[in-house]
PDB file of N, CA and C in Angstrom:
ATOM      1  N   UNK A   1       7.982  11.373  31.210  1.00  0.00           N
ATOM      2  CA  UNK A   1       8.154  11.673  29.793  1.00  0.00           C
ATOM      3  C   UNK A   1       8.867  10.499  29.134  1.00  0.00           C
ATOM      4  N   UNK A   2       8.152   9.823  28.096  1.00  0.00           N
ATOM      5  CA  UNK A   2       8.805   8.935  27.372  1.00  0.00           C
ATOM      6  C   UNK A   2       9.938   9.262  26.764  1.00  0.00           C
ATOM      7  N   UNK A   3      10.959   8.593  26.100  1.00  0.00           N
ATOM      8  CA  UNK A   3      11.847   8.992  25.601  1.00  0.00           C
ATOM      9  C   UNK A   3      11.821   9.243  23.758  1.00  0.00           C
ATOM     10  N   UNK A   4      12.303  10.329  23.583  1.00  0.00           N
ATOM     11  CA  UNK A   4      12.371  10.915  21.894  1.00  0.00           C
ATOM     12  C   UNK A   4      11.967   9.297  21.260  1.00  0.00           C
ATOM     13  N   UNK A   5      12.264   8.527  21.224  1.00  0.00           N
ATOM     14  CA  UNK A   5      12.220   7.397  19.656  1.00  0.00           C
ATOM     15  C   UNK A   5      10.319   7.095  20.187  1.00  0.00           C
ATOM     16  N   UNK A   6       9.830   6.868  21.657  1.00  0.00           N
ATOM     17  CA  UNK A   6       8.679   6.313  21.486  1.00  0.00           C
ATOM     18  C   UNK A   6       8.019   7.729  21.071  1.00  0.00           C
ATOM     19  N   UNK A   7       7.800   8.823  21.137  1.00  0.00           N
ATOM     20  CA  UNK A   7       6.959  10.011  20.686  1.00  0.00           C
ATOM     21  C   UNK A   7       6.933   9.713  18.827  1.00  0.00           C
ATOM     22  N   UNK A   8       7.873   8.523  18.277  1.00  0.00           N
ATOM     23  CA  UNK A   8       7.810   8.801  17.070  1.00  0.00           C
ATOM     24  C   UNK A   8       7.378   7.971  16.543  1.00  0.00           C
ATOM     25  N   UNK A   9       6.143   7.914  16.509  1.00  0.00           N
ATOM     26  CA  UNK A   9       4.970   6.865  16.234  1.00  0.00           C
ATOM     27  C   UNK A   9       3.774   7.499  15.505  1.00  0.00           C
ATOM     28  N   UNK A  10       3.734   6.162  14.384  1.00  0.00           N
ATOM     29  CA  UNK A  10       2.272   7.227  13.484  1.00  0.00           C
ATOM     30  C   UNK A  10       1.519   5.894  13.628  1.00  0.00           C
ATOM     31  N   UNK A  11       0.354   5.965  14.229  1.00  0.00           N
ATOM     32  CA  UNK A  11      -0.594   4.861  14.105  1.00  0.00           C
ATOM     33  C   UNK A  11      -0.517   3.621  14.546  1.00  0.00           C
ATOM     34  N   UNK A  12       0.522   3.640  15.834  1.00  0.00           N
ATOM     35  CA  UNK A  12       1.053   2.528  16.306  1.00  0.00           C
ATOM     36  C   UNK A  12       1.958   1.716  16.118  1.00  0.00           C
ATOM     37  N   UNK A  13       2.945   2.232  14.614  1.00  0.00           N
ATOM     38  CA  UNK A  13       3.629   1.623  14.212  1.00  0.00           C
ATOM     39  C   UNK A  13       5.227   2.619  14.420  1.00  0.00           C
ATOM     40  N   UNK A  14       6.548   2.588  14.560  1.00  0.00           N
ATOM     41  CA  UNK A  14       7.682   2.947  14.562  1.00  0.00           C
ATOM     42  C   UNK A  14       7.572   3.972  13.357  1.00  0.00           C
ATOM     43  N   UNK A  15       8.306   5.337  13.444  1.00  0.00           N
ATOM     44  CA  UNK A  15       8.765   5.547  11.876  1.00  0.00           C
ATOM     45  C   UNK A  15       8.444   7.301  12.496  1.00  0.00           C
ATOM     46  N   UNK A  16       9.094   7.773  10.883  1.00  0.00           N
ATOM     47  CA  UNK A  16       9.721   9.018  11.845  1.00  0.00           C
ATOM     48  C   UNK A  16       8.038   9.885  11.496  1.00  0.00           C
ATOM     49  N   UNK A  17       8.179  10.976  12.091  1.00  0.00           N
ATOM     50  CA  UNK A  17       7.088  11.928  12.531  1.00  0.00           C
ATOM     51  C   UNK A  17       6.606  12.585  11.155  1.00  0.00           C
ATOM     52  N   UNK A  18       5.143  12.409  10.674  1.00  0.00           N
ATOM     53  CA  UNK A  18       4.545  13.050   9.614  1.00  0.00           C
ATOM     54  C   UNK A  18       4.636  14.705   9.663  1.00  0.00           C
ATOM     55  N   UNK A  19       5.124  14.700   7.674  1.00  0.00           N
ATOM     56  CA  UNK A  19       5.195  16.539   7.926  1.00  0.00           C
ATOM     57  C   UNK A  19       4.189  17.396   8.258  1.00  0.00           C
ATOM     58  N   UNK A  20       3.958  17.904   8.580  1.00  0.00           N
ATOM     59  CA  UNK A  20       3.020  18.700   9.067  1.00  0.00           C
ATOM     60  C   UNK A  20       2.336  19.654   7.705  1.00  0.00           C
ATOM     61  N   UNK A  21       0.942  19.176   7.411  1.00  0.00           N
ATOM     62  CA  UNK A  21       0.247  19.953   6.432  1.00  0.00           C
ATOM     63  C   UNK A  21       0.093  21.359   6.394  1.00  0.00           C
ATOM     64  N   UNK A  22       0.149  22.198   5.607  1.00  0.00           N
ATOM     65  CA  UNK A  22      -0.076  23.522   5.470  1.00  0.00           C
ATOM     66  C   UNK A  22      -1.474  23.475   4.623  1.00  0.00           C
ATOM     67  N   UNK A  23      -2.691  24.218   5.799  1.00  0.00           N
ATOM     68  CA  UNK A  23      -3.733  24.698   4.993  1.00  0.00           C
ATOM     69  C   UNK A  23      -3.605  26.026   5.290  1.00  0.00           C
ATOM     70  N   UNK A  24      -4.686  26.469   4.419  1.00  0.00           N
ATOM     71  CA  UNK A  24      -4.312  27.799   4.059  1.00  0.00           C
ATOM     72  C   UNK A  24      -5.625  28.936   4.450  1.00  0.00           C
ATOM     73  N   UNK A  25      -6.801  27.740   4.935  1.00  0.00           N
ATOM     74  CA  UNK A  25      -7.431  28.951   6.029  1.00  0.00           C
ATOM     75  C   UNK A  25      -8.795  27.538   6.694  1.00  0.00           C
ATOM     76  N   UNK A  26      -9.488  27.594   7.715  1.00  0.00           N
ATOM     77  CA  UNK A  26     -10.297  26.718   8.104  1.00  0.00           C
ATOM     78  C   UNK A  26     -11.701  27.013   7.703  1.00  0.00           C
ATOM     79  N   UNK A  27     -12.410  25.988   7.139  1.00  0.00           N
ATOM     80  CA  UNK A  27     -14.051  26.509   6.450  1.00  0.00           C
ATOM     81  C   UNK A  27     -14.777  26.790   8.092  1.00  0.00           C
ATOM     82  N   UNK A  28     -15.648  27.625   7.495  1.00  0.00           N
ATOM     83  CA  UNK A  28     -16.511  28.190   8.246  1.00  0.00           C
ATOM     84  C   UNK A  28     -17.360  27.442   9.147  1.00  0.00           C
ATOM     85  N   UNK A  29     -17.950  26.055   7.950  1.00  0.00           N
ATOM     86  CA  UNK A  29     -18.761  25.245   8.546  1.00  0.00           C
ATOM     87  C   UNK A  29     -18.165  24.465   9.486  1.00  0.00           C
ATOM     88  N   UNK A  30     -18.267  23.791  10.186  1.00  0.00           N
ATOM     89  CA  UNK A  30     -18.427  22.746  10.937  1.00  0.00           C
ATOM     90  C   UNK A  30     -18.785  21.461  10.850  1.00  0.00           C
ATOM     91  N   UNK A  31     -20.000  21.100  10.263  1.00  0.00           N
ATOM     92  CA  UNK A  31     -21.138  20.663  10.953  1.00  0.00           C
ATOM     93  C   UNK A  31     -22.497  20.488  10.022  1.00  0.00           C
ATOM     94  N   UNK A  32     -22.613  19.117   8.721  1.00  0.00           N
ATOM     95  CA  UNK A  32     -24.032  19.508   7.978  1.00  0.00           C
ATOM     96  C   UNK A  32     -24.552  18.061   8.559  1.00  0.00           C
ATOM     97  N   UNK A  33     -25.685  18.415   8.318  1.00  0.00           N
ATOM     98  CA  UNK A  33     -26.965  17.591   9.042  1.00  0.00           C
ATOM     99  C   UNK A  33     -27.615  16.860   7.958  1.00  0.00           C
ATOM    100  N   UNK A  34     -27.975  15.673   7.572  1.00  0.00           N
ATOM    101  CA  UNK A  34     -29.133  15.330   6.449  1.00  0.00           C
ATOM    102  C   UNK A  34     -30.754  15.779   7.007  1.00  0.00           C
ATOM    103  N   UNK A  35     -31.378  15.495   6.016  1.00  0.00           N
ATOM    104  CA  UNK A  35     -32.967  16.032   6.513  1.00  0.00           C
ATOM    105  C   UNK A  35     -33.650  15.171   5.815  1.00  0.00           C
ATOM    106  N   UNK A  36     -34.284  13.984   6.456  1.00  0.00           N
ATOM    107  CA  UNK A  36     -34.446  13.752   7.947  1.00  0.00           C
ATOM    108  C   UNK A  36     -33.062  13.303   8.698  1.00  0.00           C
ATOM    109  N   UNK A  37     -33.260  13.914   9.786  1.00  0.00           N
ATOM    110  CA  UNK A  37     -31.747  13.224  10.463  1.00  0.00           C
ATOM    111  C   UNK A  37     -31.672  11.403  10.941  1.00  0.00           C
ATOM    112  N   UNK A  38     -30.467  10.938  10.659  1.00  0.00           N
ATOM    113  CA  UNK A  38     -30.837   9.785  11.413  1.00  0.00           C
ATOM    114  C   UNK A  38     -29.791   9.383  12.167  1.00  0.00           C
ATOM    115  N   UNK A  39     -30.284   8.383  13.117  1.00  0.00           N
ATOM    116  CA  UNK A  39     -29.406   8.189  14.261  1.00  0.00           C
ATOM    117  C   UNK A  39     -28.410   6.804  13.993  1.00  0.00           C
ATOM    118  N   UNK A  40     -27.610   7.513  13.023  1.00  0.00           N
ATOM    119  CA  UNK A  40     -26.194   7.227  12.541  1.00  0.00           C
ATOM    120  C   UNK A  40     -25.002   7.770  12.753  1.00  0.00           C
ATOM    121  N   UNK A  41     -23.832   7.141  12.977  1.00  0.00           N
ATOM    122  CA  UNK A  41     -23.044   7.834  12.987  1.00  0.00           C
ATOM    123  C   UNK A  41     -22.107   8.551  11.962  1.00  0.00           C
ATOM    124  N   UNK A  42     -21.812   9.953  12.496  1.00  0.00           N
ATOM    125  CA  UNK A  42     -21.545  11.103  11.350  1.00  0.00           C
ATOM    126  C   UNK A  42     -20.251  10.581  10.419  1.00  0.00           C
ATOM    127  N   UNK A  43     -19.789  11.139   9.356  1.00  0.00           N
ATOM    128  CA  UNK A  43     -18.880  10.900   9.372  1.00  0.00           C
ATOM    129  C   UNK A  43     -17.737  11.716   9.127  1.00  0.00           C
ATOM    130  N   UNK A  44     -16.472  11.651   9.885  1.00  0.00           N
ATOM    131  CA  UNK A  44     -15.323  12.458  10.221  1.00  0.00           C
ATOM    132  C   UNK A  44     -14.567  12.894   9.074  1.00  0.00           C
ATOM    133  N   UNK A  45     -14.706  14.462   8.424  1.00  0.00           N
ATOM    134  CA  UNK A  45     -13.445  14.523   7.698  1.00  0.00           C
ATOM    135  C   UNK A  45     -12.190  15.833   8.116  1.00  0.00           C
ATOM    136  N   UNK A  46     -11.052  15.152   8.007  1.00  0.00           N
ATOM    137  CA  UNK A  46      -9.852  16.013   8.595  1.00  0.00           C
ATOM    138  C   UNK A  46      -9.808  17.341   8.033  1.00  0.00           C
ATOM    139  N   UNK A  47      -9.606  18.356   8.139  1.00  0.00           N
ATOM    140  CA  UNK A  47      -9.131  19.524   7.713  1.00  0.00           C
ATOM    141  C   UNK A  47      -8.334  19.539   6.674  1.00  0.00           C
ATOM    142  N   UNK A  48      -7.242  18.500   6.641  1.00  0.00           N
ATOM    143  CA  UNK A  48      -6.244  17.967   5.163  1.00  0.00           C
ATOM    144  C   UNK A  48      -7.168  17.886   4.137  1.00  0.00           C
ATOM    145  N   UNK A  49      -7.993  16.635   4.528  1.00  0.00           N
ATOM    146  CA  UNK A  49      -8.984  16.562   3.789  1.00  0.00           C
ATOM    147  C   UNK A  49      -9.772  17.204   2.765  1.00  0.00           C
ATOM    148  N   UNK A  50     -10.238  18.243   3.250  1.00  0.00           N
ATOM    149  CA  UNK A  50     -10.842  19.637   3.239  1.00  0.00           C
ATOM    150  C   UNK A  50     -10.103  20.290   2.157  1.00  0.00           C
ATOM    151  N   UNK A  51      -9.003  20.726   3.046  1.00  0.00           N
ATOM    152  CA  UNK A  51      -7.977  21.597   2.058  1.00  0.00           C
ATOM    153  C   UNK A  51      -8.000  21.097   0.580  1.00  0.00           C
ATOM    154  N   UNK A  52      -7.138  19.459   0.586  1.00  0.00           N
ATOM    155  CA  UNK A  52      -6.925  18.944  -0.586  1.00  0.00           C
ATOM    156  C   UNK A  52      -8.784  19.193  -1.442  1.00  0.00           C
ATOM    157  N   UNK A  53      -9.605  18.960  -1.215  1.00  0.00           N
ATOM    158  CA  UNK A  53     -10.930  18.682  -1.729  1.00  0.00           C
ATOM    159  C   UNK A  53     -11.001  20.302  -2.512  1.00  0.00           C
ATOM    160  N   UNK A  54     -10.812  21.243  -1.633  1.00  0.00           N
ATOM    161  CA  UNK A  54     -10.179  22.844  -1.912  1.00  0.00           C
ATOM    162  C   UNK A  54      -9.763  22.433  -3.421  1.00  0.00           C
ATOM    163  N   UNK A  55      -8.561  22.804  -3.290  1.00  0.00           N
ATOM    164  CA  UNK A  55      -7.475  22.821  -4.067  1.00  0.00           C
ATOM    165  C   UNK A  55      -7.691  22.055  -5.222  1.00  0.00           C
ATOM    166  N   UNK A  56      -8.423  20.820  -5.294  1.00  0.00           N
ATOM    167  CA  UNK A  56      -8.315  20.126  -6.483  1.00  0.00           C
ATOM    168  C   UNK A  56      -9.549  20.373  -7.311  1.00  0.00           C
ATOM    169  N   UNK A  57     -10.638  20.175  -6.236  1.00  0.00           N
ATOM    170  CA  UNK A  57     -11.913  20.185  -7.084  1.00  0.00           C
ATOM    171  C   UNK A  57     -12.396  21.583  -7.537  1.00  0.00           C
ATOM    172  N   UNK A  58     -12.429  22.633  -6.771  1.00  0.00           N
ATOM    173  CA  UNK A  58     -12.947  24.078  -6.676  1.00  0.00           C
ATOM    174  C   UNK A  58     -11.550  25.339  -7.189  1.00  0.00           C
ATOM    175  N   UNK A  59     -10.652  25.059  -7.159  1.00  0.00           N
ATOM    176  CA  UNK A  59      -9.400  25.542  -7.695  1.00  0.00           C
ATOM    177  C   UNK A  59      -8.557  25.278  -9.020  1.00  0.00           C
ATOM    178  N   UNK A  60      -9.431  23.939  -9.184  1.00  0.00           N
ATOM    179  CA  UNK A  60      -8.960  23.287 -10.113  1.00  0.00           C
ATOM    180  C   UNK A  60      -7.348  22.991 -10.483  1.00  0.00           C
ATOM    181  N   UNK A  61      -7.033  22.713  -9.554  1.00  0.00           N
ATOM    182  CA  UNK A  61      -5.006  22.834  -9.461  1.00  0.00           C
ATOM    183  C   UNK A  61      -4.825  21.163  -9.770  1.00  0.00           C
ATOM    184  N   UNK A  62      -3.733  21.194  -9.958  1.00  0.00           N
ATOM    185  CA  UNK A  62      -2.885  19.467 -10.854  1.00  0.00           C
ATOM    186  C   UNK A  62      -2.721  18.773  -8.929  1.00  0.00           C
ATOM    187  N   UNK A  63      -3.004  17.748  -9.006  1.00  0.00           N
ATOM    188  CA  UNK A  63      -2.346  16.938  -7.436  1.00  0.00           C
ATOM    189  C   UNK A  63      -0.604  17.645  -7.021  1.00  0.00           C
ATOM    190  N   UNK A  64       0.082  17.827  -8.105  1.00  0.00           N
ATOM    191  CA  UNK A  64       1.012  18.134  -7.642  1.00  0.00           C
ATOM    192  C   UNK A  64       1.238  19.681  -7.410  1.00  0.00           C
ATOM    193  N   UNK A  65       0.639  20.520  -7.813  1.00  0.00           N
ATOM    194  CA  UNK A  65       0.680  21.618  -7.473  1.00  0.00           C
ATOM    195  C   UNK A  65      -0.109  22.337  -6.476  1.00  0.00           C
ATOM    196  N   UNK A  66      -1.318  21.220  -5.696  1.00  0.00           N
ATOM    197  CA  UNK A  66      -1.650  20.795  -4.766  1.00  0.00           C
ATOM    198  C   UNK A  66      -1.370  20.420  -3.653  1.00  0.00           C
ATOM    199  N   UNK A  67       0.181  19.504  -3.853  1.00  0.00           N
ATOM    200  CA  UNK A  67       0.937  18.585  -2.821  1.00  0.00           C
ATOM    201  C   UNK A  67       1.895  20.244  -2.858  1.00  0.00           C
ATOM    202  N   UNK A  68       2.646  20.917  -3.393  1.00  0.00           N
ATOM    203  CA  UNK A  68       3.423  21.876  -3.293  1.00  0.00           C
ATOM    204  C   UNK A  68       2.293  23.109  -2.684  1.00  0.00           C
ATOM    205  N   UNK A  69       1.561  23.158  -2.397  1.00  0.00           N
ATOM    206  CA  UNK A  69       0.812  24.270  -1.891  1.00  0.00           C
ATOM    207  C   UNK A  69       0.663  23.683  -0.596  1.00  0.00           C
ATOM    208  N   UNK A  70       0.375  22.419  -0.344  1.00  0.00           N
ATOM    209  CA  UNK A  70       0.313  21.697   0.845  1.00  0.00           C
ATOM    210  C   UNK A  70       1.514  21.231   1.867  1.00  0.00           C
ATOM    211  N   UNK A  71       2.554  21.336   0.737  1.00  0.00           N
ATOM    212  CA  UNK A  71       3.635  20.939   1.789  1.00  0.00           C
ATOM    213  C   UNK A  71       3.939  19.482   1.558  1.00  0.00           C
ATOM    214  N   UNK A  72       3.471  18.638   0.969  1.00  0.00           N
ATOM    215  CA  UNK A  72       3.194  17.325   0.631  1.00  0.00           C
ATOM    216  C   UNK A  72       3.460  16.706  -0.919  1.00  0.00           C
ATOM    217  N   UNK A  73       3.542  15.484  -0.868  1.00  0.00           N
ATOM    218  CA  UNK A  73       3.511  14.533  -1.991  1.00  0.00           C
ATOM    219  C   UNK A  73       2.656  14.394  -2.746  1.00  0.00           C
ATOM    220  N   UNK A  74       2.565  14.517  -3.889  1.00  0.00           N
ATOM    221  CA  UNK A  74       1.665  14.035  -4.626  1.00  0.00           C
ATOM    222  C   UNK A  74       0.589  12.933  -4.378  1.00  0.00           C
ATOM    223  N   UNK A  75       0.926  11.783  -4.339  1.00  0.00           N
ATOM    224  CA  UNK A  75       0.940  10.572  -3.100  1.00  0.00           C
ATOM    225  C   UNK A  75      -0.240  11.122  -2.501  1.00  0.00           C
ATOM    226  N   UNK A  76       0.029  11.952  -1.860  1.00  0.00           N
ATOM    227  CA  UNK A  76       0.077  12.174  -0.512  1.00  0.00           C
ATOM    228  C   UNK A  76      -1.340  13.039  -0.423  1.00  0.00           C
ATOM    229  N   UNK A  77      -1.582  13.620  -1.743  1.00  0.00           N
ATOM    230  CA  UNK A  77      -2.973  14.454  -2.094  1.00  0.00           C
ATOM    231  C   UNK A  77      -3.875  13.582  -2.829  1.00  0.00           C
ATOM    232  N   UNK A  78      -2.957  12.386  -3.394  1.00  0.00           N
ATOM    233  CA  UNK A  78      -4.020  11.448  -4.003  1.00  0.00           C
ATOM    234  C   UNK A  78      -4.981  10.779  -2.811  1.00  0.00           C
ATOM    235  N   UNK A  79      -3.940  10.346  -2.195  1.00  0.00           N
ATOM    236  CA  UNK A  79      -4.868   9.410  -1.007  1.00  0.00           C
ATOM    237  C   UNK A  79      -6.273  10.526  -0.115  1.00  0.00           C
ATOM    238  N   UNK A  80      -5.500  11.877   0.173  1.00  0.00           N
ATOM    239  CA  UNK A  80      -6.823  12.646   0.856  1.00  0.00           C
ATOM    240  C   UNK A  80      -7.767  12.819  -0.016  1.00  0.00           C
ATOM    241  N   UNK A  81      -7.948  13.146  -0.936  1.00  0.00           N
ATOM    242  CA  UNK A  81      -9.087  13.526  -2.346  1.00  0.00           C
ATOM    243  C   UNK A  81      -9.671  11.513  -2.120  1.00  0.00           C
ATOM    244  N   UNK A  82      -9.040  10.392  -2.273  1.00  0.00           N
ATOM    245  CA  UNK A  82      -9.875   9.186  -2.018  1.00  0.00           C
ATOM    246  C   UNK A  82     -10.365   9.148  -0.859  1.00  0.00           C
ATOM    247  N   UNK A  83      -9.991   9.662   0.253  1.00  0.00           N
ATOM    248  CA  UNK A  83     -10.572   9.322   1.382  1.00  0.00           C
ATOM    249  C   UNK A  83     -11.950  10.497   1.760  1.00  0.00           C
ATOM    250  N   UNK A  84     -11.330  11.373   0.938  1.00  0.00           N
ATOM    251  CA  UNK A  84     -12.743  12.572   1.368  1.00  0.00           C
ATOM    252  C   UNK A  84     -13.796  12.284   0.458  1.00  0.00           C
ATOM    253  N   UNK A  85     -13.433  12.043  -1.029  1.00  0.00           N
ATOM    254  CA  UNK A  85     -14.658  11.126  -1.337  1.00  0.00           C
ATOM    255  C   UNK A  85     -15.135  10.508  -0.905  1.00  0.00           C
ATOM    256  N   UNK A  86     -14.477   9.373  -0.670  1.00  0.00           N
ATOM    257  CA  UNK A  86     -15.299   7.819  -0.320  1.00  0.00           C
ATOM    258  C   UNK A  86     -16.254   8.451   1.390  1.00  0.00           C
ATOM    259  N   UNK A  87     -15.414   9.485   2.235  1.00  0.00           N
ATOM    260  CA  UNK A  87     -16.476   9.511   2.828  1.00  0.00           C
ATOM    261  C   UNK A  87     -17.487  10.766   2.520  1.00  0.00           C
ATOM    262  N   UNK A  88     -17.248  11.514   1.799  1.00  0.00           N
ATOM    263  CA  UNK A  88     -19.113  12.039   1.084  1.00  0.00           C
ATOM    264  C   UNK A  88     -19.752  11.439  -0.073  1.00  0.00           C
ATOM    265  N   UNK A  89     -19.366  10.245  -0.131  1.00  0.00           N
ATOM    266  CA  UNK A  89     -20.091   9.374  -0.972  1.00  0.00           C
ATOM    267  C   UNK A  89     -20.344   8.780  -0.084  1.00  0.00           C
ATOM    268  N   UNK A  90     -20.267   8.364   1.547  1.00  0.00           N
ATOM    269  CA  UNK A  90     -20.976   7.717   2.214  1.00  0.00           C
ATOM    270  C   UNK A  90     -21.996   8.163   2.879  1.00  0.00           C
ATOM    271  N   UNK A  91     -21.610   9.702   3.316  1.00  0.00           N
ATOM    272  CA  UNK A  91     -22.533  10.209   3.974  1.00  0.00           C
ATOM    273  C   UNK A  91     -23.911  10.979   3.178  1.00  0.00           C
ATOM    274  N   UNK A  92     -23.585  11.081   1.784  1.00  0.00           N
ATOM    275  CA  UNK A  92     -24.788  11.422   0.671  1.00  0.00           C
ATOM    276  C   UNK A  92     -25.482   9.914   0.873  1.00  0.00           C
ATOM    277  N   UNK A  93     -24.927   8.732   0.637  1.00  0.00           N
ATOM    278  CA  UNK A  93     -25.655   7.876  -0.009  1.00  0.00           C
ATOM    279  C   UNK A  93     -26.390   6.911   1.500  1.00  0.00           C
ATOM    280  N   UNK A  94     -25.932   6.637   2.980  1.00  0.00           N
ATOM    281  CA  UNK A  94     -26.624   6.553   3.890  1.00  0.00           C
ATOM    282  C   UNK A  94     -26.781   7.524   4.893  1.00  0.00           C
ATOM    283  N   UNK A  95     -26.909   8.814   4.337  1.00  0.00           N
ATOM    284  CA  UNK A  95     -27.935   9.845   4.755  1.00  0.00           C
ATOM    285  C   UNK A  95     -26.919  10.424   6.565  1.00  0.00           C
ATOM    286  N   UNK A  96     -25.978   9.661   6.164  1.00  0.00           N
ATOM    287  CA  UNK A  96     -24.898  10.279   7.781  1.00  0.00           C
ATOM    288  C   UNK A  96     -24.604  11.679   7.924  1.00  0.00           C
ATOM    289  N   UNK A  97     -24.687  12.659   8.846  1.00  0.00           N
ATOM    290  CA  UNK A  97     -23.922  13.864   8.678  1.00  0.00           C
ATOM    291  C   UNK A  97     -22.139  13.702   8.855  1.00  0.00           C
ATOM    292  N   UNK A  98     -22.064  14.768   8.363  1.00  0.00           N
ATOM    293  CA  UNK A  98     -20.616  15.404   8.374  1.00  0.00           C
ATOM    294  C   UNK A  98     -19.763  16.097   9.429  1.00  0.00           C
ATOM    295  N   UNK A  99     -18.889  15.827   9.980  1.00  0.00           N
ATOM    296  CA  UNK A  99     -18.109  16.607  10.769  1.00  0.00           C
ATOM    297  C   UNK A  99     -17.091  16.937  10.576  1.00  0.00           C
ATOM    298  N   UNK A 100     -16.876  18.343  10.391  1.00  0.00           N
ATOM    299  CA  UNK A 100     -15.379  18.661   9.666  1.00  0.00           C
ATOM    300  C   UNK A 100     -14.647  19.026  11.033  1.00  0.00           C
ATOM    301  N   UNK A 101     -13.095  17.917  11.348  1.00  0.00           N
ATOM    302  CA  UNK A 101     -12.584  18.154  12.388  1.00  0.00           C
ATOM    303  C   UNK A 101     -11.589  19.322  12.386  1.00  0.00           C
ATOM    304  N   UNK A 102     -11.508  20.338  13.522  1.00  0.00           N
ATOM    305  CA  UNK A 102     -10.666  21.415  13.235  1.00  0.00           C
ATOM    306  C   UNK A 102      -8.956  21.068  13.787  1.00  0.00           C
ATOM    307  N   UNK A 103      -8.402  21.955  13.932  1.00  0.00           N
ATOM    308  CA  UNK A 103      -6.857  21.421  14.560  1.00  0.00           C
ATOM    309  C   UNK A 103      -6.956  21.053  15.973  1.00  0.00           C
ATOM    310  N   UNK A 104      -7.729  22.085  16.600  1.00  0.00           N
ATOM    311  CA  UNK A 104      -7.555  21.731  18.097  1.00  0.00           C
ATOM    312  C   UNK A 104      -7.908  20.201  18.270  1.00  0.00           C
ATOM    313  N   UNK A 105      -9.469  19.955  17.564  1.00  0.00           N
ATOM    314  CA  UNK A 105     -10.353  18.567  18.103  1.00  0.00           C
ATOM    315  C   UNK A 105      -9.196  17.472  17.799  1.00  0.00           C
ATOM    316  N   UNK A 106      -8.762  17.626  16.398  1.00  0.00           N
ATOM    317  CA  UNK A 106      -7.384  16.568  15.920  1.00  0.00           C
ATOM    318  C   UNK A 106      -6.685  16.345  17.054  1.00  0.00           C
ATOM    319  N   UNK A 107      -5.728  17.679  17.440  1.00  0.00           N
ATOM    320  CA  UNK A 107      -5.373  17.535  18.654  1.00  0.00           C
ATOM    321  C   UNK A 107      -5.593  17.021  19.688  1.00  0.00           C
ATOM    322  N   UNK A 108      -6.681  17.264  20.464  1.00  0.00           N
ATOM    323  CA  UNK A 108      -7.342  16.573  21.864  1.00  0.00           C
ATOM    324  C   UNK A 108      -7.608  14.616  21.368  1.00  0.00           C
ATOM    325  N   UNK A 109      -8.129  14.471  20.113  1.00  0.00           N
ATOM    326  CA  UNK A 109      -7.984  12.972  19.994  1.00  0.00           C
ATOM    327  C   UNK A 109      -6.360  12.689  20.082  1.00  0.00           C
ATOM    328  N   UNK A 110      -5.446  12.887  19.548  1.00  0.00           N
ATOM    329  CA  UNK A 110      -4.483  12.562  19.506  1.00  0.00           C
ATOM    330  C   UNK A 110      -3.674  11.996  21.191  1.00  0.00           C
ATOM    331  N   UNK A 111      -4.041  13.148  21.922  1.00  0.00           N
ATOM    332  CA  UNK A 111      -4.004  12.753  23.432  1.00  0.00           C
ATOM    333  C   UNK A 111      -4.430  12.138  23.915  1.00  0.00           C
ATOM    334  N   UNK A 112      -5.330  11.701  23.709  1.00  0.00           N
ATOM    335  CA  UNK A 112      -6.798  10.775  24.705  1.00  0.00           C
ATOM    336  C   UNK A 112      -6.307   9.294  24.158  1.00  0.00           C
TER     337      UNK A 112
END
């Protein structure tokens, strides 16, 4: 067992341990396919992701009352809403499927 300071690492770099997101239930799907399929690779969006995409677009809630439902920064809902765009604007526009990762899968990468 390493010792407490190396477990406190985000992304390879030193610094203390990210708060832990609160979503508030997991989508059903999984898993969309384009038609025709092609042999590309899918592309990954987090469950945060998800949530925030929730909350802002379909709920219509302010980023910050967003980041307070989430547990999080404002900041902090801006950047997931850019990153879940930019990737279903990638996967609409070169035809990639989608994989929505759940907690466990997060998990098991995190180990490996």
């Amino acid at each position: 067992m390493c010792p407490c300071w190396c477990r406190r690492r985000r992304r390879g770099m030193a610094g203390r341990m990210p708060k832990p997101i609160i979503t508030s239930s997991t989508p059903i799907a999984e898993k969309f396919d384009p038609i025709p399929a092609k042999e590309i690779d899918p592309v990954y969006l987090d469950l945060a992701e998800v949530e925030a995409l929730k909350l802002i677009e379909l709920e219509k809630l302010s980023f910050e009352e967003a980041g307070v439902r989430m547990n999080v920064s404002r900041n902090t809902v801006w950047r997931l809403i850019e990153n879940a765009r930019e990737k279903l604007a990638r996967a609409i526009i070169d035809g990639r499927g989608i994989i929505i990762l759940k907690e466990e899968a997060i998990a098991n990468q995190q180990q490996a």
